[in-house]
Protein backbone atom coordinates (compact mmCIF):
# COMPACT_ATOMS: atom_id res chain seq x y z
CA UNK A 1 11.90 0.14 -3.34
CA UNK A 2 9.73 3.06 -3.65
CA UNK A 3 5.76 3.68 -3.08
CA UNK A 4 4.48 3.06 -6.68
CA UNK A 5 6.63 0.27 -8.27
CA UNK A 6 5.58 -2.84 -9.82
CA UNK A 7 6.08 -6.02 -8.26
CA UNK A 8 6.40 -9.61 -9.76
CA UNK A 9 4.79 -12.63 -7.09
CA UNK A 10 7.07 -15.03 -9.24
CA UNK A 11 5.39 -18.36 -7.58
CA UNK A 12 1.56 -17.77 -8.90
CA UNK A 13 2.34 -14.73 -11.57
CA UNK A 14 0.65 -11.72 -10.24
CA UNK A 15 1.46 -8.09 -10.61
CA UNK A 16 1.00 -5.87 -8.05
CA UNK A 17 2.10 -2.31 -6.75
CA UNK A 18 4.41 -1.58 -3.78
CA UNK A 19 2.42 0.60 -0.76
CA UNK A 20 5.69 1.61 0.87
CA UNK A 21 8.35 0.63 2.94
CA UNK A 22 7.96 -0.62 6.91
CA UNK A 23 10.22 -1.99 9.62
CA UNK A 24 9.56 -4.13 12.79
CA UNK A 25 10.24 -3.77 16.49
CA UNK A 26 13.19 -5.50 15.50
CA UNK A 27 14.52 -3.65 12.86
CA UNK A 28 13.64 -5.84 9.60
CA UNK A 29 12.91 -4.48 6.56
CA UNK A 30 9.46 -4.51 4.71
CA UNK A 31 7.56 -3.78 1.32
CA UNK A 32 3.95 -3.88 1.97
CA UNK A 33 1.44 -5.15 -0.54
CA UNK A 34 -1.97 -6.24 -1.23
CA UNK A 35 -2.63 -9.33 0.59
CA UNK A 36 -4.27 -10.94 -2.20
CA UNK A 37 -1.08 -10.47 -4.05
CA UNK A 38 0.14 -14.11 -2.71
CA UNK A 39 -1.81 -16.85 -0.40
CA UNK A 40 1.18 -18.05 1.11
CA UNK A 41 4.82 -17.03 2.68
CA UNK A 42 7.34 -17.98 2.08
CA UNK A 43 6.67 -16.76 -1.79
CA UNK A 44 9.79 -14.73 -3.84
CA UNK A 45 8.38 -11.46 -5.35
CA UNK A 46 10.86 -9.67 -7.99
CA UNK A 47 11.62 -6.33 -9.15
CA UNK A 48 12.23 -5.08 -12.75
CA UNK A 49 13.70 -8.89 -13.17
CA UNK A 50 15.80 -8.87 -9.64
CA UNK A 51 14.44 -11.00 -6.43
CA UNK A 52 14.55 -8.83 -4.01
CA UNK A 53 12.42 -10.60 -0.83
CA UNK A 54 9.94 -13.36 0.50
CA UNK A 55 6.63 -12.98 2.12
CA UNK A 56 6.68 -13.69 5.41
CA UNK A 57 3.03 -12.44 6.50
CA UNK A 58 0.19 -11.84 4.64
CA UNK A 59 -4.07 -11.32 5.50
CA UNK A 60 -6.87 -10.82 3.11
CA UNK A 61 -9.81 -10.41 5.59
CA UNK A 62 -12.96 -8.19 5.34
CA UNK A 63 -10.54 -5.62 7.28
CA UNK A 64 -7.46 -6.11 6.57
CA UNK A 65 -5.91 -6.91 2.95
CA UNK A 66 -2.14 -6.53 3.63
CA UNK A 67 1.18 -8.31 3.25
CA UNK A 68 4.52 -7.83 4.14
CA UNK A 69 7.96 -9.21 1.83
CA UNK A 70 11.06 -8.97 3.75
CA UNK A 71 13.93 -7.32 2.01
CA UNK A 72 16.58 -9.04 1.47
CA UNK A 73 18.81 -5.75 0.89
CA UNK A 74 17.41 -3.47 4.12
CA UNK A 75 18.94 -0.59 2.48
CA UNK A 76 16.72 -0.70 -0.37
CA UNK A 77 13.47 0.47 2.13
CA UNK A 78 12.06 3.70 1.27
CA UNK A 79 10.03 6.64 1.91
CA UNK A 80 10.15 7.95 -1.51
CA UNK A 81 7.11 7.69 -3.97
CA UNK A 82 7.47 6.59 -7.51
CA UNK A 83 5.59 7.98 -10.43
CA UNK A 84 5.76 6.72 -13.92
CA UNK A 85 8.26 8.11 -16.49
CA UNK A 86 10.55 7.05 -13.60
CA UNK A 87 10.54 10.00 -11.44
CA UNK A 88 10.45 10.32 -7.84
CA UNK A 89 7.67 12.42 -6.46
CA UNK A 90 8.45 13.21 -3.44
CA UNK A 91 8.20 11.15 -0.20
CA UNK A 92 6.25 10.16 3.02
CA UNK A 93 6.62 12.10 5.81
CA UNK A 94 3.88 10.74 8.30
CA UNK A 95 0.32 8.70 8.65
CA UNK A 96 -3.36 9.96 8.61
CA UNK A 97 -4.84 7.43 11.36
CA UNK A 98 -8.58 6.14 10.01
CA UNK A 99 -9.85 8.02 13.07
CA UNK A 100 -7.97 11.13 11.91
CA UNK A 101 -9.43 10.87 8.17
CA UNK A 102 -12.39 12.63 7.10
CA UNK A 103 -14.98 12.05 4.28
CA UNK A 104 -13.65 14.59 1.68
CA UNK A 105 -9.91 14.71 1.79
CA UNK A 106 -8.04 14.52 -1.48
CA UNK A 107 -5.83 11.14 -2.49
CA UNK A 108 -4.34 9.85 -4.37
CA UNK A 109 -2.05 6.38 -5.35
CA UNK A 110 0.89 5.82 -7.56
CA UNK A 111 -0.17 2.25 -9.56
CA UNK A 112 1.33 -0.22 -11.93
CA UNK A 113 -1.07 0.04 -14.36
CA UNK A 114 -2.77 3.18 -13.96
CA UNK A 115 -0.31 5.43 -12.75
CA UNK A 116 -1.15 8.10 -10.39
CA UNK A 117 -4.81 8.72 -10.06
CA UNK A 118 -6.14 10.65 -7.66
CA UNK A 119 -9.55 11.94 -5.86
CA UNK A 120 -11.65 11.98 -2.92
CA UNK A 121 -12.19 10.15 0.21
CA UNK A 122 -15.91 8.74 0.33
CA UNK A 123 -16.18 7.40 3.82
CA UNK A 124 -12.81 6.52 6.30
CA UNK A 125 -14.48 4.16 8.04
CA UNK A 126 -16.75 2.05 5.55
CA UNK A 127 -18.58 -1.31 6.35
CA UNK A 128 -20.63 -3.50 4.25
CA UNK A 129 -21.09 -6.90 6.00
CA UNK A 130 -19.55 -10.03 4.98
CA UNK A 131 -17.66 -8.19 2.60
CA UNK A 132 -15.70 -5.01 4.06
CA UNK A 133 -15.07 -3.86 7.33
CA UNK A 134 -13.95 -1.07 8.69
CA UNK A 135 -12.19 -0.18 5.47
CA UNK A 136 -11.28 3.29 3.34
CA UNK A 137 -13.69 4.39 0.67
CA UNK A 138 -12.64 6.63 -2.43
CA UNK A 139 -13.66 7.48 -5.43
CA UNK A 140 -10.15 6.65 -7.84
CA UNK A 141 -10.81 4.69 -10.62
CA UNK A 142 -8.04 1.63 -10.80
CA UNK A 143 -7.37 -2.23 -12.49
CA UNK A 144 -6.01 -4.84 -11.81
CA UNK A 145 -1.86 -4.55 -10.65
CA UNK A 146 -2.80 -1.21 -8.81
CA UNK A 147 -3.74 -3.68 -6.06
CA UNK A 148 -1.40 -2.76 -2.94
CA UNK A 149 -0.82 0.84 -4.15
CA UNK A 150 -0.43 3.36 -1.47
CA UNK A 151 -3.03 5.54 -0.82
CA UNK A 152 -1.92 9.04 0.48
CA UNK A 153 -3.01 12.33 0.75
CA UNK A 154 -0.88 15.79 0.11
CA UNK A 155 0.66 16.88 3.10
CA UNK A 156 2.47 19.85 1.55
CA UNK A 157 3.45 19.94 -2.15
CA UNK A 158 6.09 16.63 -2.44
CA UNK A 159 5.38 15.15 1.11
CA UNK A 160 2.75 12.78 1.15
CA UNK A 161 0.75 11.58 4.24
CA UNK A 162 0.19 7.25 4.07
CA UNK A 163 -3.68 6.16 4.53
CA UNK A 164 -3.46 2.90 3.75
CA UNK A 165 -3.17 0.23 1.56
CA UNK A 166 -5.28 -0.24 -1.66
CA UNK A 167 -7.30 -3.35 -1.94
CA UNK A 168 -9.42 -3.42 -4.98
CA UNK A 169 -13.38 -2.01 -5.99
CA UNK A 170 -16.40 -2.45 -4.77
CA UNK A 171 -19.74 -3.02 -6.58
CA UNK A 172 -19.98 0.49 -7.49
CA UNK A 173 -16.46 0.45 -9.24
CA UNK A 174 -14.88 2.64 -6.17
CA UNK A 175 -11.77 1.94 -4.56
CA UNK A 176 -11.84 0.12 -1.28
CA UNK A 177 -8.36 0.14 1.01
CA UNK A 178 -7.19 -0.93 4.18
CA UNK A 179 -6.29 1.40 6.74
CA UNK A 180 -3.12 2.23 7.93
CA UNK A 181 -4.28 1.61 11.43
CA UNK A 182 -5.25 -1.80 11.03
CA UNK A 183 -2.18 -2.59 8.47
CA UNK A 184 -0.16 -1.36 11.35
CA UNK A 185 -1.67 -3.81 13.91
CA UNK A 186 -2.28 -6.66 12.15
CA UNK A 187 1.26 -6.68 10.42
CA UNK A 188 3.14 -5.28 13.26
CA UNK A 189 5.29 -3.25 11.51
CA UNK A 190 5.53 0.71 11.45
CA UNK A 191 5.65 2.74 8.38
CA UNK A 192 9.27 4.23 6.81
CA UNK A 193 8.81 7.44 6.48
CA UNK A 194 11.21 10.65 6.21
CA UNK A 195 10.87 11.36 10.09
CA UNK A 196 10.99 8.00 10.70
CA UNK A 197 13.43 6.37 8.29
């Protein structure tokens, strides 16, 4: 279940994008989502046609717009990052906290339906009051199934650094994503990535 895949909420019919792959202090198994991409647990979300987990957690806050399907199949948690034309590019080999992110640094996601796109960050730590909080800022153009794309930044050629988790636009047609910090705390789960598999 790689960074960059489409994903079916079969219960209320929404596309979305996978972010990547997490696990919890007790060892369960996670995709992580938008968490506009279902209102409720307990929801099935498919694969390519194949069930393949339920939500069990999900927020849509002004900070935090996250979710969490447990895998049914563990094994099938990633680090790797999927690009269209069904290639694997690369994988995740550690987090850029929001306090370590700075106003400038390239990203890019991997989305359903606009593939990867890729730019600048705007501000790390952007609020605008009742709306966003403490949430990522970049200026990637996206529509609606990239929601819950992973944003991440180049570490070194085809290892990729997670920031967080994208959410949607703003007024101003940028893209607006939750924070790995806060996805981290609020879901209480810890990222998959190749030195942390």
């Amino acid at each position: 279940m790689e960074s960059g895949l489409a994903i079916k909420n079969e219960s209320e019919n929404k596309m979305c994008t996978i972010a990547f792959s997490a696990k919890d202090s007790s060892g369960n198994k996670f995709v992580i989502t938008a968490g506009h991409c279902s209102t409720n647990t307990g929801v099935t979300f498919s694969q390519g046609g194949t069930n393949f987990g339920t939500v069990t957690q999900t927020i849509d806050n002004a900070k935090v717009d996250a979710l969490k399907i447990q895998l049914t199949n563990p094994s099938h948690a990633s680090y790797f990052l999927y690009e269209p034309g069904g290639n694997l590019g690369g994988g995740f080999i550690d987090e850029t906290e929001q306090s370590e992110a700075i106003a400038g640094d390239p990203v890019c996601f991997s989305g359903y339906k606009s593939g990867v796109q890729c730019g600048t960050i705007i501000n790390p730590d952007y609020t605008f009051l009742p709306t966003f909080e403490r949430v990522g800022l970049a200026n990637m153009l996206g529509e609606h199934g990239d929601s819950g794309s992973g944003i991440y930044g180049d570490q070194m050629f085809t290892t990729y650094n997670i920031h967080g988790v994208l959410s949607g636009i703003d007024s101003f047609n940028r893209i607006v994503y939750s924070s790995i910090t806060h996805v981290k705390s609020a879901l209480g789960i810890t990222p998959i990535t190749e030195s942390s598999p």
